[in-house]
C-alpha atoms as a PDB file:
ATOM      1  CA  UNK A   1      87.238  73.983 145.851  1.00  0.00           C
ATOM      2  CA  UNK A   2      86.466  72.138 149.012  1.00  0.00           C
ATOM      3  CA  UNK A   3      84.167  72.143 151.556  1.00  0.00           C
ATOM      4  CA  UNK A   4      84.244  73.065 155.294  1.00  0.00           C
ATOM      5  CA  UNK A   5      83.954  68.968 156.243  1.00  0.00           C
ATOM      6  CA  UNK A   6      86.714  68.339 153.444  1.00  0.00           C
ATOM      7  CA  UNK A   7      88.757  70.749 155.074  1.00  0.00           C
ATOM      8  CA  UNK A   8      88.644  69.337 158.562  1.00  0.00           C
ATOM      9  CA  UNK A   9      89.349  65.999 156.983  1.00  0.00           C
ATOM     10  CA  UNK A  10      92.330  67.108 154.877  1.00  0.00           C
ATOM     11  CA  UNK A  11      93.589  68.332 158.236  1.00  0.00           C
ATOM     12  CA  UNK A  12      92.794  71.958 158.750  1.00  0.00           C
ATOM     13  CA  UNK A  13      92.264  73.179 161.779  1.00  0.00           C
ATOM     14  CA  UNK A  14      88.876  74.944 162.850  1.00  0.00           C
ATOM     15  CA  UNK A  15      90.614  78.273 163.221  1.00  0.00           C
ATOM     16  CA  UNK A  16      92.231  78.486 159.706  1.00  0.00           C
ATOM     17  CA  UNK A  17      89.117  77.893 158.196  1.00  0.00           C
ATOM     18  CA  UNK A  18      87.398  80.378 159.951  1.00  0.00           C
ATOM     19  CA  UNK A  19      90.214  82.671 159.073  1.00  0.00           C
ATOM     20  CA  UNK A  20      89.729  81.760 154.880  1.00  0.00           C
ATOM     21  CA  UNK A  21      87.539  83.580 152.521  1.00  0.00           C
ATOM     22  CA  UNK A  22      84.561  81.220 151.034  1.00  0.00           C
ATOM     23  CA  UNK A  23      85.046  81.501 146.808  1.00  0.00           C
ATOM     24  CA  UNK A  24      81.668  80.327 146.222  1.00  0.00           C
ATOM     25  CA  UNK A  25      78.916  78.880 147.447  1.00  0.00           C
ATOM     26  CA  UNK A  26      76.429  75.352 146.960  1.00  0.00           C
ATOM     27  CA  UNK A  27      73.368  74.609 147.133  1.00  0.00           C
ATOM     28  CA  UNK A  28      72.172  71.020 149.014  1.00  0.00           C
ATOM     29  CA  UNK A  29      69.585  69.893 146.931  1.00  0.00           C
ATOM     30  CA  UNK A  30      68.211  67.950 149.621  1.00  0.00           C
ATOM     31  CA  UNK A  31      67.748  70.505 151.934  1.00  0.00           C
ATOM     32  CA  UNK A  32      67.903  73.512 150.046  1.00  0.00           C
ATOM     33  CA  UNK A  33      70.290  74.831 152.293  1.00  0.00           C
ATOM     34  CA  UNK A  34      73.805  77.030 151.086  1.00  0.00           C
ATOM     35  CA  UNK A  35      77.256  76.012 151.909  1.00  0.00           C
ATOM     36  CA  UNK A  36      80.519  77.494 151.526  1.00  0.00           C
ATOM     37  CA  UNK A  37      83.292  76.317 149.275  1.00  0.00           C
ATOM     38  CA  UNK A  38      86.684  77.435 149.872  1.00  0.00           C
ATOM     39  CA  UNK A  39      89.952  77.218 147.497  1.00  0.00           C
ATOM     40  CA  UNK A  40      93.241  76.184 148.229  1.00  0.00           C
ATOM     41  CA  UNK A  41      96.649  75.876 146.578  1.00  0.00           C
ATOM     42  CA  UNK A  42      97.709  72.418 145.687  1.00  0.00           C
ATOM     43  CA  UNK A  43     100.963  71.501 144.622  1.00  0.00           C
ATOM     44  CA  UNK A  44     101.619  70.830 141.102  1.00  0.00           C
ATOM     45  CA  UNK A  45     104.260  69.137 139.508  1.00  0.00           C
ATOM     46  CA  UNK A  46     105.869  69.709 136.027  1.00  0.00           C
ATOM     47  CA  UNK A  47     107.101  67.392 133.292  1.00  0.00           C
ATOM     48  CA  UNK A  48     110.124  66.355 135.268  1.00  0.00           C
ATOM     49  CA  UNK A  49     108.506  65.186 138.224  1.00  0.00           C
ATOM     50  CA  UNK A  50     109.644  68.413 140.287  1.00  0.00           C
ATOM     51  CA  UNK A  51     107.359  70.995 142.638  1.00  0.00           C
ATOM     52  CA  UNK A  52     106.358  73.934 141.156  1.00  0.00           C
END
């Protein structure tokens, strides 16, 4: 799960994160404030080396 500044870093665009669905949220414990976290697909590979 990733935040909306991980996102932007990783190289999504504004408008496809504002077009995902936040999965959970966090708390700052500095501020107090709530944040959403988002989930995305990463590629996995199997035994062989090879995308699944």
């Amino acid at each position: 799960m990733l935040t909306r500044t991980a996102l932007l870093k990783a190289g999504y665009s504004r408008a496809t994160i504002a077009a995902m669905t936040p999965v959970a949220e966090r708390q700052n414990r500095h501020s107090g404030d709530w944040y959403p976290l988002y989930r995305v697909q990463t590629e996995t590979r199997d035994d062989s080396g090879e995308k699944t």
